[in-house]
Protein backbone atom coordinates (compact mmCIF):
# COMPACT_ATOMS: atom_id res chain seq x y z
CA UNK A 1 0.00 0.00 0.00
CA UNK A 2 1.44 3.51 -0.38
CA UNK A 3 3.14 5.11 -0.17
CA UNK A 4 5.69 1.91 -0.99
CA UNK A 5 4.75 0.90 -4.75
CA UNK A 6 4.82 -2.37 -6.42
CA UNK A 7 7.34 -1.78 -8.98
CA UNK A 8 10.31 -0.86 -6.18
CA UNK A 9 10.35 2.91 -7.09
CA UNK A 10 9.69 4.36 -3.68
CA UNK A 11 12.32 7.08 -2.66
CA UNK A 12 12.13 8.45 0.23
CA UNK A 13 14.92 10.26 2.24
CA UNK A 14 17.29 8.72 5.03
CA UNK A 15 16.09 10.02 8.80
CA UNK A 16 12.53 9.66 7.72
CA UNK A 17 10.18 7.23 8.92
CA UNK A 18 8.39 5.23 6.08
CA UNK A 19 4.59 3.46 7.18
CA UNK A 20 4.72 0.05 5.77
CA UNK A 21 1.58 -1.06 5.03
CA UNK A 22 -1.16 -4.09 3.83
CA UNK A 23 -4.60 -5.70 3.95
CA UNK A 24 -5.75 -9.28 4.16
CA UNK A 25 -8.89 -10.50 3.73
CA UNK A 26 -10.01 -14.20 3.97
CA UNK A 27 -12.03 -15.68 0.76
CA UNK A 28 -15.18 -13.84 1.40
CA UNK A 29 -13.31 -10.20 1.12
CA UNK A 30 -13.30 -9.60 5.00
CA UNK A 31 -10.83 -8.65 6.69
CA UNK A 32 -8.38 -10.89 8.67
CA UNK A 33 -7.26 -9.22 11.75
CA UNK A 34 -5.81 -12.13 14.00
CA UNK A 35 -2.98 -12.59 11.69
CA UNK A 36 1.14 -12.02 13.19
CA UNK A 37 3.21 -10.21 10.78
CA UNK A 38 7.02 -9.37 10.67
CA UNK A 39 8.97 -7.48 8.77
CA UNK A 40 12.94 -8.13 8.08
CA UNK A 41 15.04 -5.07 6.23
CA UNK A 42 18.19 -5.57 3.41
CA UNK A 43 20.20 -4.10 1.48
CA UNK A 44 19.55 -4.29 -2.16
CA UNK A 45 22.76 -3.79 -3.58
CA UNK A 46 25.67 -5.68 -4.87
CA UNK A 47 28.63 -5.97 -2.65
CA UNK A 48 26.29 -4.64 0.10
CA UNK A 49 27.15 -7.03 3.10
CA UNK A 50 24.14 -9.75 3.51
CA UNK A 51 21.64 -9.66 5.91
CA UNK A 52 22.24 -6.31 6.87
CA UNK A 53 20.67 -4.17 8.21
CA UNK A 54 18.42 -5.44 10.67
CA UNK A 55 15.36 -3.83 12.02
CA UNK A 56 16.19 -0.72 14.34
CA UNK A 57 13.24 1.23 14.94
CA UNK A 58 13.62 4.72 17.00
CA UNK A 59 11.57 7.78 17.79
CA UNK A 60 8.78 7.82 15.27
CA UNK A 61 9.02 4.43 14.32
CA UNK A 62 7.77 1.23 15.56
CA UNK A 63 10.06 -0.86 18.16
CA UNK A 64 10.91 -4.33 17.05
CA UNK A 65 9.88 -6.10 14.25
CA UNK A 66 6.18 -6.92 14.20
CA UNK A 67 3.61 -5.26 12.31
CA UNK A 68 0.17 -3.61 14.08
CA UNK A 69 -3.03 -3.76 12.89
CA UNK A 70 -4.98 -1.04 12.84
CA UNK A 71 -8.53 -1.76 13.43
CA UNK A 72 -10.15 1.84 11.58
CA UNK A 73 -8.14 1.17 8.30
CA UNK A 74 -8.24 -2.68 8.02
CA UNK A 75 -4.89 -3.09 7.71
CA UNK A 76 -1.51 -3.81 9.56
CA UNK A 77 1.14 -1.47 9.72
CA UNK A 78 4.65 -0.82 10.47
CA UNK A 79 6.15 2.60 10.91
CA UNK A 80 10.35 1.86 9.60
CA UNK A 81 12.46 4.60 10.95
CA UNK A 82 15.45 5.13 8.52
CA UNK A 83 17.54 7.13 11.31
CA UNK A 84 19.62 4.07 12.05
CA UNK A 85 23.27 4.27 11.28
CA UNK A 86 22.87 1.48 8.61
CA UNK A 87 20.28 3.14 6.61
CA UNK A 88 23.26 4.57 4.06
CA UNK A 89 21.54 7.68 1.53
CA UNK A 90 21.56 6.13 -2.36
CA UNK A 91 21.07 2.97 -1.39
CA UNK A 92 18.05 0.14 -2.31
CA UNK A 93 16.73 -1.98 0.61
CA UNK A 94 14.10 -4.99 -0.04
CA UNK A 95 11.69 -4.89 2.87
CA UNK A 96 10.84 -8.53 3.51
CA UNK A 97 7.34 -9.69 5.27
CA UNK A 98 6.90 -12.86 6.56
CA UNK A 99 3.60 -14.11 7.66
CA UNK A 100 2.28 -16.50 10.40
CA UNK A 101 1.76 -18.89 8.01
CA UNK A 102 5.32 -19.06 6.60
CA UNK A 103 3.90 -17.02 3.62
CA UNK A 104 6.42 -14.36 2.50
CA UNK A 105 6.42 -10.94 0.83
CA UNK A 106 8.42 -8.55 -0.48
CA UNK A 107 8.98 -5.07 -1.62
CA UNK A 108 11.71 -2.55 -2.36
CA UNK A 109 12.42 1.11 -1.68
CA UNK A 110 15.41 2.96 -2.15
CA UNK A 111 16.89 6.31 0.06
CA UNK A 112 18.69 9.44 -0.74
């Protein structure tokens, strides 16, 4: 969901604090609110070192790595705090999401 988009184009610049967000809904179109969500954060780049970084959340952004949901929208979030050291400005990171169920997503978003 914005403002992240599909195709990996999402800039956004380092310090600031980026709400991940997305909807499930079970096979009749409601929504699915009992469902645990986490989020893991990479770099995108080659050479980058692997598996970093990891989620570090401060001030406006959500503490550890489990997404919210958010009962008036329908949907779980996660507020990602690029203040971290490791969040480096021109870089791509891939924003993985793994649910419950072992199902995983992902998405990428680059800084400046």
């Amino acid at each position: 969901m914005p403002p992240l988009t599909s195709n990996g184009n999402g800039l956004f610049k380092r310090g600031s604090t980026i709400p991940v967000k997305f909807k499930i809904s079970d096979l009749d179109g409601n929504p699915v609110s009992d469902c645990l969500a986490t989020l893991e954060v990479f770099y995108w780049e080659q050479g980058a070192e692997d598996g970093l970084p990891q989620v570090v959340s401060y001030s406006n952004g959500d503490l550890g790595d489990t997404f919210r949901y958010d009962a008036n929208n329908d949907n779980y979030i996660f507020n990602l705090s690029t203040k971290p050291w490791e969040y480096l400005g021109s870089m791509r990171y891939q924003i993985v999401v793994t649910l419950d169920d072992g199902q995983q997503f992902d998405i990428c978003f680059s800084l400046k």
